[in-house]
N, C-alpha and C. Protein backbone atom coordinates (compact mmCIF):
# COMPACT_ATOMS: atom_id res chain seq x y z
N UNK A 1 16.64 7.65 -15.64
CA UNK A 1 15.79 8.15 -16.70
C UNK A 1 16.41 9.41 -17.28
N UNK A 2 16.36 9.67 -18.41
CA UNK A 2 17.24 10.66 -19.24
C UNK A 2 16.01 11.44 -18.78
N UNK A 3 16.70 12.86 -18.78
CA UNK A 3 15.91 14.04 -18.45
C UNK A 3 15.39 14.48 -20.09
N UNK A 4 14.15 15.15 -20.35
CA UNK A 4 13.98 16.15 -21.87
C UNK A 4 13.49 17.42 -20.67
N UNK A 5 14.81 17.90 -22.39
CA UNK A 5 14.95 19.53 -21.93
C UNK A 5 13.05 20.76 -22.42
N UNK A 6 13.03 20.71 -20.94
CA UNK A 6 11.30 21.61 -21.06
C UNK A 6 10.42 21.26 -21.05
N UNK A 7 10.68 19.91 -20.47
CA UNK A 7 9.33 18.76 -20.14
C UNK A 7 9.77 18.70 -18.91
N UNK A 8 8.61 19.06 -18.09
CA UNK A 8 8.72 19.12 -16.58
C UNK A 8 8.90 17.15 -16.06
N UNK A 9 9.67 16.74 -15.11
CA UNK A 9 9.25 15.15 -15.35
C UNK A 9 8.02 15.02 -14.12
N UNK A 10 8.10 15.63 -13.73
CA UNK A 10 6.55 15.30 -13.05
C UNK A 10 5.28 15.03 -13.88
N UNK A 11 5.70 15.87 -15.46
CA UNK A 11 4.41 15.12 -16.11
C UNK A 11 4.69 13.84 -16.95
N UNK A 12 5.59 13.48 -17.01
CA UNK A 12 6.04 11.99 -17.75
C UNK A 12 5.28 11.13 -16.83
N UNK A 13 4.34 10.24 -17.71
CA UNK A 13 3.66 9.00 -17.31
C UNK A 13 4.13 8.08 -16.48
N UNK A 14 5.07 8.02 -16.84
CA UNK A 14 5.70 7.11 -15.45
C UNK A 14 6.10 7.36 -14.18
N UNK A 15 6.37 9.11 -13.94
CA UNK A 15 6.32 9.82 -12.99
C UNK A 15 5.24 9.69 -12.08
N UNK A 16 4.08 10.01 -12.64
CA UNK A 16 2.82 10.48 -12.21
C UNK A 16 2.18 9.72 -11.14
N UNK A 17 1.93 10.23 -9.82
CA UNK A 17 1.89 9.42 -8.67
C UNK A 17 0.48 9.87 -8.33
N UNK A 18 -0.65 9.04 -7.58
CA UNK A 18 -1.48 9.36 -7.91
C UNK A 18 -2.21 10.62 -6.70
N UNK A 19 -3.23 10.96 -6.84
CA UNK A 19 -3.39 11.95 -6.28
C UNK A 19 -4.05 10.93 -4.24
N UNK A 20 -4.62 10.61 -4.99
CA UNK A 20 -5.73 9.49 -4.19
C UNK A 20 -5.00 7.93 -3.46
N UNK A 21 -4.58 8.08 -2.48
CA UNK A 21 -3.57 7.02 -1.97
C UNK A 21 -4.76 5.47 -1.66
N UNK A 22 -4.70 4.41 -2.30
CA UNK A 22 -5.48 3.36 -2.01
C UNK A 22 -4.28 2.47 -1.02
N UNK A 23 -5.13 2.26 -0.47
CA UNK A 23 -4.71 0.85 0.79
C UNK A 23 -5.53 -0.36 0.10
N UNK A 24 -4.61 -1.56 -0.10
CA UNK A 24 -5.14 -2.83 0.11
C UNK A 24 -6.26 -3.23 0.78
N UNK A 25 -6.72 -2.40 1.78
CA UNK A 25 -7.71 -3.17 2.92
C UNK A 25 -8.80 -2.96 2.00
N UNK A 26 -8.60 -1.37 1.55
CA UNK A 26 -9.97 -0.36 0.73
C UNK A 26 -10.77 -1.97 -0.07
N UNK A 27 -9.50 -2.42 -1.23
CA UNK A 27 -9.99 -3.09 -2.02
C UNK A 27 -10.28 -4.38 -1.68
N UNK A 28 -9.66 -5.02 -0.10
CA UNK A 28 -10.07 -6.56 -0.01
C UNK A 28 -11.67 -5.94 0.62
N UNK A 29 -11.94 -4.79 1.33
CA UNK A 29 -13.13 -4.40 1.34
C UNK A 29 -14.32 -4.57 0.91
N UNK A 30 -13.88 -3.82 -0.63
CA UNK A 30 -14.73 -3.79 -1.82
C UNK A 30 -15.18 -5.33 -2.08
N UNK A 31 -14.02 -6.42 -1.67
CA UNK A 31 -14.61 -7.82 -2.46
C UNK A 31 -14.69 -8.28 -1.58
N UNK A 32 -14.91 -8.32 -0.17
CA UNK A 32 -15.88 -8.81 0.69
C UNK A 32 -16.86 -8.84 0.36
N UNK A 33 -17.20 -6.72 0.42
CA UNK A 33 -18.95 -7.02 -0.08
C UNK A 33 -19.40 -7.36 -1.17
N UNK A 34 -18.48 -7.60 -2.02
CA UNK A 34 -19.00 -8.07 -3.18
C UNK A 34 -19.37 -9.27 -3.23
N UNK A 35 -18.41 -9.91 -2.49
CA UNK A 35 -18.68 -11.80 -2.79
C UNK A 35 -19.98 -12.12 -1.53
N UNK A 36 -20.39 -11.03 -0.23
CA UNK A 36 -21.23 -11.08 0.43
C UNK A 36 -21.04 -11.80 1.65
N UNK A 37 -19.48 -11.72 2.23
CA UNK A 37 -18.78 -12.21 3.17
C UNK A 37 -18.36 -11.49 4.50
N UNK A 38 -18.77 -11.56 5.47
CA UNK A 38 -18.62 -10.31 6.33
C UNK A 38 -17.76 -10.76 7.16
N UNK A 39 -16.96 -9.31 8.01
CA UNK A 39 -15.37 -9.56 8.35
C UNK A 39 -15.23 -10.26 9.70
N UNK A 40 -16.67 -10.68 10.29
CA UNK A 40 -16.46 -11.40 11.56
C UNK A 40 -16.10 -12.89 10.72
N UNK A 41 -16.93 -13.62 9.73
CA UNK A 41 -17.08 -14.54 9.05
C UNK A 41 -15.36 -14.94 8.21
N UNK A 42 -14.63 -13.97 7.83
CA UNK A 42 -13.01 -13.83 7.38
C UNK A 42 -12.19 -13.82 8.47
N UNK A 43 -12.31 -12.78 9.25
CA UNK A 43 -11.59 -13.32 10.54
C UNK A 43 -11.67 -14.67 11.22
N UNK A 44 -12.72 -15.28 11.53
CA UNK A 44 -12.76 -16.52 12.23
C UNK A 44 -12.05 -17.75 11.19
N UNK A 45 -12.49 -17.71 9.92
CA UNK A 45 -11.68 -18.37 8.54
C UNK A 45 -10.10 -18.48 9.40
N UNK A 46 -9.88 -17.27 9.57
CA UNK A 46 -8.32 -17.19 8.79
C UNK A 46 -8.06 -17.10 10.73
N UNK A 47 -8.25 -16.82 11.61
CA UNK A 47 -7.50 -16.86 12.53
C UNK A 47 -7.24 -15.92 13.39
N UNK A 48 -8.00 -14.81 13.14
CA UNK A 48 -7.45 -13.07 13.89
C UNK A 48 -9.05 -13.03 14.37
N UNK A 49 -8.01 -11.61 14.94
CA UNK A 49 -9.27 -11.13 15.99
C UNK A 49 -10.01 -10.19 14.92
N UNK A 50 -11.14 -9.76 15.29
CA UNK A 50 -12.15 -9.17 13.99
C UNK A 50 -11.47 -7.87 13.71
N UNK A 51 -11.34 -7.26 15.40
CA UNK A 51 -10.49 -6.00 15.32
C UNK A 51 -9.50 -6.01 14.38
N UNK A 52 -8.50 -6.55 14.61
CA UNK A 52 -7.57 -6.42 13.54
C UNK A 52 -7.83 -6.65 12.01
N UNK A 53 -8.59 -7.56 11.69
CA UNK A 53 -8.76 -7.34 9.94
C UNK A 53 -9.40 -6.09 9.90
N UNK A 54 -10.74 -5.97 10.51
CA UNK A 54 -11.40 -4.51 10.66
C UNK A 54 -10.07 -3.32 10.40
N UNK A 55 -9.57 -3.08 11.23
CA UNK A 55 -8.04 -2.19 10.91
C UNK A 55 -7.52 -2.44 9.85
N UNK A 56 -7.17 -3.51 9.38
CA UNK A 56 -6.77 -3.58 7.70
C UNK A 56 -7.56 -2.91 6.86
N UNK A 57 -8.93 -3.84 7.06
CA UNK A 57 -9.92 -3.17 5.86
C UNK A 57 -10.22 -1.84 5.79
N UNK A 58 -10.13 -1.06 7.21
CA UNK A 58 -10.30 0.24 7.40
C UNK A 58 -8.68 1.71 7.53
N UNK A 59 -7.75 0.78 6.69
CA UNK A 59 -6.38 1.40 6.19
C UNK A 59 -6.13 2.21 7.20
N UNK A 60 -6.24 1.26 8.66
CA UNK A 60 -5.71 1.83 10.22
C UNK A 60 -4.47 0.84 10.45
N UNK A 61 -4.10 -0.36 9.79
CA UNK A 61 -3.39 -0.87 10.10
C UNK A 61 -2.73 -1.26 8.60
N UNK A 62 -1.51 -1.55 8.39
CA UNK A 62 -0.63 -1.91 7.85
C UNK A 62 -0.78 -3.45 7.29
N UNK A 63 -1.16 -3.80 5.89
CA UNK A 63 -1.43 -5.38 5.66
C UNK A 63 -0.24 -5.83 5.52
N UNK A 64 0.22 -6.72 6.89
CA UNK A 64 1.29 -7.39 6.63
C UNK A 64 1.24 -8.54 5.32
N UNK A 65 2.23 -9.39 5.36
CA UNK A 65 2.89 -10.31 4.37
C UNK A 65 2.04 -11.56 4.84
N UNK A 66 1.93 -11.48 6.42
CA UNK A 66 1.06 -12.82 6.88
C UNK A 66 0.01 -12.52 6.79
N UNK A 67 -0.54 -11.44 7.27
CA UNK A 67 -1.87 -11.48 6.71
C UNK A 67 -2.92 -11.18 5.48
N UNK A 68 -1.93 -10.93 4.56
CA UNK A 68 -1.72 -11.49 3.12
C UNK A 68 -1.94 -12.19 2.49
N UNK A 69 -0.93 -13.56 3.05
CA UNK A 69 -1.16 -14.64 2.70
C UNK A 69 -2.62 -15.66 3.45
N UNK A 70 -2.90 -15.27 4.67
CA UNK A 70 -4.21 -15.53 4.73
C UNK A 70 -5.50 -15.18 4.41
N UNK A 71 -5.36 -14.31 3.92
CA UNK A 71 -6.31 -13.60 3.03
C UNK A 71 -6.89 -14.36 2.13
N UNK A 72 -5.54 -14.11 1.30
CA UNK A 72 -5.21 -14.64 -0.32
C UNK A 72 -5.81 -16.25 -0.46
N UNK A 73 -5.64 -17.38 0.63
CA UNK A 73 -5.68 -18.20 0.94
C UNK A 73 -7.32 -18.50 1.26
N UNK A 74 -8.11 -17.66 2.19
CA UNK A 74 -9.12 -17.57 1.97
C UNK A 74 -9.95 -17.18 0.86
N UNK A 75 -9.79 -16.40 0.16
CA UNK A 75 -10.58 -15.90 -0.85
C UNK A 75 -9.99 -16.19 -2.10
N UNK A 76 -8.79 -16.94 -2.14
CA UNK A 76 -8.46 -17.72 -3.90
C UNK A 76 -7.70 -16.46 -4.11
N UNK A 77 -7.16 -15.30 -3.82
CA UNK A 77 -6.67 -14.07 -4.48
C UNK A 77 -4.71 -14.56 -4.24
N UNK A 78 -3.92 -13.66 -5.21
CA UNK A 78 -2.88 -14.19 -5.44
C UNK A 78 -2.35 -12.55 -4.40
N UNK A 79 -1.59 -13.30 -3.09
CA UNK A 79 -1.31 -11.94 -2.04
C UNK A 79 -0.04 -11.12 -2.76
N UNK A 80 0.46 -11.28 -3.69
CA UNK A 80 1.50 -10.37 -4.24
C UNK A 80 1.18 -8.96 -4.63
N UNK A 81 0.08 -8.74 -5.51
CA UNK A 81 -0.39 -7.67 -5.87
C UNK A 81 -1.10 -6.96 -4.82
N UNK A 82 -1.42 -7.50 -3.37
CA UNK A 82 -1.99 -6.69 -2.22
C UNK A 82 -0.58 -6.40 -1.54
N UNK A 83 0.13 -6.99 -1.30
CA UNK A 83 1.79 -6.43 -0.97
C UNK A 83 2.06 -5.34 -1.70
N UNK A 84 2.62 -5.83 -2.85
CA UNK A 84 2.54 -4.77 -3.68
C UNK A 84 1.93 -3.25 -3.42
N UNK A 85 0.62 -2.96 -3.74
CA UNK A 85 0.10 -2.33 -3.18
C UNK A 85 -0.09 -1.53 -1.85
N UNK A 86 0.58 -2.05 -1.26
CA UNK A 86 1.11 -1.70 0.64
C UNK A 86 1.87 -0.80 0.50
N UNK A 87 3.19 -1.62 -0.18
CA UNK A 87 4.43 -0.87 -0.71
C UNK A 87 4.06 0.17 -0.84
N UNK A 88 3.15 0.75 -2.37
CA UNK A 88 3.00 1.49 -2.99
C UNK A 88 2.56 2.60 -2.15
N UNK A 89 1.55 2.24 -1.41
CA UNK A 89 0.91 3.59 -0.56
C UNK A 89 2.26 3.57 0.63
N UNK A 90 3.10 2.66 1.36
CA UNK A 90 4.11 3.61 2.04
C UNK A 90 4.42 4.25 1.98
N UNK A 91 5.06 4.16 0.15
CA UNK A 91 5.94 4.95 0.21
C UNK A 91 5.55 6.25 -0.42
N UNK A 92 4.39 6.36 -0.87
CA UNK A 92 3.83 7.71 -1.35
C UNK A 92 3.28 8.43 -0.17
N UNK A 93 2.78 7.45 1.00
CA UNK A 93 2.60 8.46 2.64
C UNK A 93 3.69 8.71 3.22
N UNK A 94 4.98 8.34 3.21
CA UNK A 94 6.29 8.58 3.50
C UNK A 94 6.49 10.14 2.18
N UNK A 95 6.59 9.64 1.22
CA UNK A 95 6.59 11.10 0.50
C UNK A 95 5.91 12.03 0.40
N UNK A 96 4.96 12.14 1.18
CA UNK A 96 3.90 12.66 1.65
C UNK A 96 3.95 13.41 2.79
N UNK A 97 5.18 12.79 3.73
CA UNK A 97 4.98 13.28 5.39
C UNK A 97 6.33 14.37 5.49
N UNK A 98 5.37 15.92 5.28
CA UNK A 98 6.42 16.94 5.15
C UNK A 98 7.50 17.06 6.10
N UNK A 99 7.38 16.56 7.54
CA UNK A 99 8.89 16.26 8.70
C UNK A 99 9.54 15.10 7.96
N UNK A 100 9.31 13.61 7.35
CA UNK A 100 9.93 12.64 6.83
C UNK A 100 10.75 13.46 6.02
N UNK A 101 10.39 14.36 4.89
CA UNK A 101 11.11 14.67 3.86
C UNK A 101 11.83 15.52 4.28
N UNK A 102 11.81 16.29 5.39
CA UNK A 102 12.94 17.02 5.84
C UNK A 102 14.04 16.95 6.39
N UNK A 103 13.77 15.20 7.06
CA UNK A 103 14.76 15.09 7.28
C UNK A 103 15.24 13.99 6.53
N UNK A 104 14.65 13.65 5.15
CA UNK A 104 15.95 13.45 4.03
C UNK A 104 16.55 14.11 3.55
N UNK A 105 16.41 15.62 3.62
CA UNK A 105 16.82 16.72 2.75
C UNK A 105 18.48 16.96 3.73
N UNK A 106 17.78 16.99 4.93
CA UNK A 106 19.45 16.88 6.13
C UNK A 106 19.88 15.96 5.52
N UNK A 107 20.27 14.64 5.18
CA UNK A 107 21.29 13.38 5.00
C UNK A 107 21.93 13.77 3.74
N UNK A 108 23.62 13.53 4.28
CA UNK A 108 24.58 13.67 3.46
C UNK A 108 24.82 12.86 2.84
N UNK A 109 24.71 12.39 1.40
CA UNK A 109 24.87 11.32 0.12
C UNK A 109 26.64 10.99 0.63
N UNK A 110 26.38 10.26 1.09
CA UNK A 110 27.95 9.08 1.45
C UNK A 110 28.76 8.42 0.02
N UNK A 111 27.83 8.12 -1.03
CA UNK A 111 28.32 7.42 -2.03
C UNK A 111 28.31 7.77 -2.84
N UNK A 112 29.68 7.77 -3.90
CA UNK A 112 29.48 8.90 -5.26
C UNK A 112 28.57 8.09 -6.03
N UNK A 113 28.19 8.50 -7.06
CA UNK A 113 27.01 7.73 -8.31
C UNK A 113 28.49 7.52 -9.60
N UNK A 114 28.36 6.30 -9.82
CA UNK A 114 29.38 6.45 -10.91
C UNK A 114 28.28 6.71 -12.14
């Protein structure tokens, strides 16, 4: 991205990361209760123990790719955009975790940038 001179890029729109980190679980949450489906009733569907979706929905656990796709599979939803979304909050709690970033600041760039 070309830099402009006296425009901070932290405020360029495409920069702008959000303040408020959402987890996937937050929102398969939200459309549980919406559709009026409760998570003992999704778990037994799809195959897990309650605990563990519970941990998804409650952004204690990490929504894998498989359990994603069973999700998605249960409730008609397309699991890319909840991946997606995973991604997204990693890597903003990784940029987030002031020891993580310190010790990227130690690593020596090995490869020139042509």
């Amino acid at each position: 991205m070309e830099h402009i001179e006296g425009i901070n890029d932290n405020m360029i729109a495409n920069n702008l990361e959000p303040h408020y980190l959402t987890h996937p679980g937050e929102v398969l949450k939200d459309e549980l209760e919406c559709r009026g489906i409760s998570q003992r009733r999704l778990a037994k569907e799809i195959g897990v123990p309650v605990s563990q979706l519970n941990e998804v929905l409650n952004a204690k656990r990490t929504l894998s790719t498989e359990m994603a796709l069973l999700i998605g599979q249960a409730l008609d939803l397309d699991a890319a955009p909840l991946l997606s979304m995973q991604m997204k909050y990693n890597l903003l709690t990784a940029k987030r975790n002031k020891s993580f970033l310190n010790r990227l600041k130690e690593i020596s760039k090995i490869a020139a940038v042509f």
